[in-house]
Protein backbone atom coordinates (compact mmCIF):
# COMPACT_ATOMS: atom_id res chain seq x y z
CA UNK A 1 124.96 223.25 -13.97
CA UNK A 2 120.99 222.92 -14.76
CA UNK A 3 121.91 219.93 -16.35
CA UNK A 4 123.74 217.72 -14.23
CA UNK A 5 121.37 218.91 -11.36
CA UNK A 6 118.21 217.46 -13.82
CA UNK A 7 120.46 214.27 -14.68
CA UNK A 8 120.67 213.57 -10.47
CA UNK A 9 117.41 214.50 -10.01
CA UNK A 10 116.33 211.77 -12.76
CA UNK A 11 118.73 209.33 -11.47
CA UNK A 12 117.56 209.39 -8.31
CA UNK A 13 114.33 208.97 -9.37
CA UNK A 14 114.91 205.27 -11.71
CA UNK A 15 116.37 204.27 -8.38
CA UNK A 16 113.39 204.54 -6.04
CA UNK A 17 111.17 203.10 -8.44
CA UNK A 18 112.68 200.31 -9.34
CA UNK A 19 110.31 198.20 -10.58
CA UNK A 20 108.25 201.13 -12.96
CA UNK A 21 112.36 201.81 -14.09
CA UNK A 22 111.94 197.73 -15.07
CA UNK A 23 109.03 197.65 -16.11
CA UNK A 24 109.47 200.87 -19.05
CA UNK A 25 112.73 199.14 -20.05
CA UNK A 26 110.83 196.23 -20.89
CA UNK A 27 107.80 198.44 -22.89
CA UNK A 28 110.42 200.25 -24.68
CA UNK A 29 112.72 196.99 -25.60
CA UNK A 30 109.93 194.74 -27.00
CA UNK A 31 108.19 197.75 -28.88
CA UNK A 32 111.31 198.38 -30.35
CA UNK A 33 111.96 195.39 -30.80
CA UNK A 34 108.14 194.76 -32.62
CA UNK A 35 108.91 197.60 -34.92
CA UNK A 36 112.24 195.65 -36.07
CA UNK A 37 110.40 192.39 -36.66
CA UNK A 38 107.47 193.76 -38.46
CA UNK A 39 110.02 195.98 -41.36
CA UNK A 40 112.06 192.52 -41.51
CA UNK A 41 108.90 190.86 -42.66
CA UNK A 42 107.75 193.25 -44.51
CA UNK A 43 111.12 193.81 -46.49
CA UNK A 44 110.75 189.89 -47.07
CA UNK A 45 107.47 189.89 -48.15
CA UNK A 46 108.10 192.82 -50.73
CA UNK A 47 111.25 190.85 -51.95
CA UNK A 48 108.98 187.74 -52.39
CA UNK A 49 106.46 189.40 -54.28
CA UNK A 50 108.95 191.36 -56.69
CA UNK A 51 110.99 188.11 -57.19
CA UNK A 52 107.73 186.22 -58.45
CA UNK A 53 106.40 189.19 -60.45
CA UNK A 54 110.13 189.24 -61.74
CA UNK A 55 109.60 185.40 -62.42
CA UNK A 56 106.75 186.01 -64.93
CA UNK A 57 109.39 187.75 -67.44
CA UNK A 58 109.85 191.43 -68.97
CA UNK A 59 107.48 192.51 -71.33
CA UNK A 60 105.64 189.84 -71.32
CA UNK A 61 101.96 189.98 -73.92
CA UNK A 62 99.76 186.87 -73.23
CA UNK A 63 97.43 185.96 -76.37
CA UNK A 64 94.70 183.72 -76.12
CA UNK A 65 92.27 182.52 -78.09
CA UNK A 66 88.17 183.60 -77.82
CA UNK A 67 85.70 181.63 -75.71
CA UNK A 68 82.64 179.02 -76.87
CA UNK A 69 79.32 179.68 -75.36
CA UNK A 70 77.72 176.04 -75.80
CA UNK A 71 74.22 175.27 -75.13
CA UNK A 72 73.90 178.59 -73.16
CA UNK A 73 77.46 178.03 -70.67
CA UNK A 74 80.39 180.19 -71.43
CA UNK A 75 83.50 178.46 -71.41
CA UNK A 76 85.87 180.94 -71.01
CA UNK A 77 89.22 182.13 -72.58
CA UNK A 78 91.20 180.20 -74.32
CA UNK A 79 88.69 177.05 -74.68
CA UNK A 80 87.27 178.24 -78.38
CA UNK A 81 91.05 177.05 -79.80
CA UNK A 82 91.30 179.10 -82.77
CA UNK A 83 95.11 179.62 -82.42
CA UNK A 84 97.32 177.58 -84.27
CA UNK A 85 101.09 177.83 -84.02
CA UNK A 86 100.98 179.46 -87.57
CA UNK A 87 99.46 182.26 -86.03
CA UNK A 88 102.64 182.65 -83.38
CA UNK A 89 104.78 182.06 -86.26
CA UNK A 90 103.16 185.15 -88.11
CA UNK A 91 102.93 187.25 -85.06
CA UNK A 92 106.80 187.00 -85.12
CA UNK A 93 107.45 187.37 -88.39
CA UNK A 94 105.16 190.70 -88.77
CA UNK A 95 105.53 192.56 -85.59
CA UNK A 96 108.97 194.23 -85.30
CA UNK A 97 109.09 194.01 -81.57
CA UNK A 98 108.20 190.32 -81.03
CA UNK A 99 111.68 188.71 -80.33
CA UNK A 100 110.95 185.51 -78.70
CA UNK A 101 107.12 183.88 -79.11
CA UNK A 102 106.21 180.52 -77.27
CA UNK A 103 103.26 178.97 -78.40
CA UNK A 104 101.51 176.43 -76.26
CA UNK A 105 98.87 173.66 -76.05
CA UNK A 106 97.01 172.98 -73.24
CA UNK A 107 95.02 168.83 -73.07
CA UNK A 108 94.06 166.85 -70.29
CA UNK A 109 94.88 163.47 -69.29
CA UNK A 110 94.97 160.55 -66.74
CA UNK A 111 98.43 160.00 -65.87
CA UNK A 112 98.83 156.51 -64.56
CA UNK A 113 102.29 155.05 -62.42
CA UNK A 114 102.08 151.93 -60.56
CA UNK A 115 98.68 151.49 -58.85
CA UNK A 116 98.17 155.81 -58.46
CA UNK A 117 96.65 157.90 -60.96
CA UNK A 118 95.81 161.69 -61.41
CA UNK A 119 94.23 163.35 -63.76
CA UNK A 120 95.44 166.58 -64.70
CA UNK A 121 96.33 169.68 -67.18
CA UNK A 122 99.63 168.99 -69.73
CA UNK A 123 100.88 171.81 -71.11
CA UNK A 124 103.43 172.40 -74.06
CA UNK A 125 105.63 174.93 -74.71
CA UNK A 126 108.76 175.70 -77.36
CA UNK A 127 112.23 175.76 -76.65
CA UNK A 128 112.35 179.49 -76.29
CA UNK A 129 109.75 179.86 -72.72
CA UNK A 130 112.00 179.50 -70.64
CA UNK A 131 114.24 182.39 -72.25
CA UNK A 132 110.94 184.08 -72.50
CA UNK A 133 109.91 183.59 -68.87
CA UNK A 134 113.84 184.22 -67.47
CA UNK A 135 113.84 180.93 -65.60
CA UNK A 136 117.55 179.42 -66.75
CA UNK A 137 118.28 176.38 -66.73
CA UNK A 138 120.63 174.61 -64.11
């Protein structure tokens, strides 16, 4: 009985105030909505970033050659180009859990078409990167 006397009493209330009834329908159906909206883009976001870090490949081990220091600048990695590709072919050959190894070379050029030109980084890989990477072919 306690109940149905609170649900009248409550009913009767929404009713006279009309407008504060309106108004809290409206706070409560955009907040919820807001909720919904943000965990839809963060759940996107998340799948984004796994599906890029996926892209990279499993078990992945970058090697790169030292850096040059030359007339007092450091170059960086990768610019003293010690590596040859007989060095991939030897990491293969005498580590037991090396199953695919891409070596690459890294120049820069001026590309030229028509009356545009850039210039930019060309970079070359073996057959097996994109195997290595898990980006198949279409």
């Amino acid at each position: 009985m306690r109940a149905w006397a609170t649900l009248k009493i409550a009913l009767r209330a929404l009713r006279r105030n009309k407008l504060r009834t309106a108004l809290t329908m409206l706070g409560i159906i955009f907040g919820v909505g807001a909720v919904i909206s943000a965990v839809g883009l963060v759940n996107g976001a998340k799948t984004q970033v796994e599906a890029q870090i996926a892209s990279l490949g499993q078990n992945v081990i970058l090697v790169f050659s030292g850096s040059v220091t030359k007339s007092g600048l450091h170059t960086g990695w990768g610019s003293a180009g010690t590596l040859m590709v007989e060095d991939a072919d030897a990491i293969k050959r005498e580590i037991p859990g090396v199953s695919l190894i891409s070596p690459e070379i890294r120049t820069v050029a001026q590309i030229a078409a028509g009356n545009q030109n850039w210039y930019t980084q060309i970079l070359g890989e073996s057959s097996d990167y994109s195997e290595l990477r898990q980006w198949p072919l279409t």
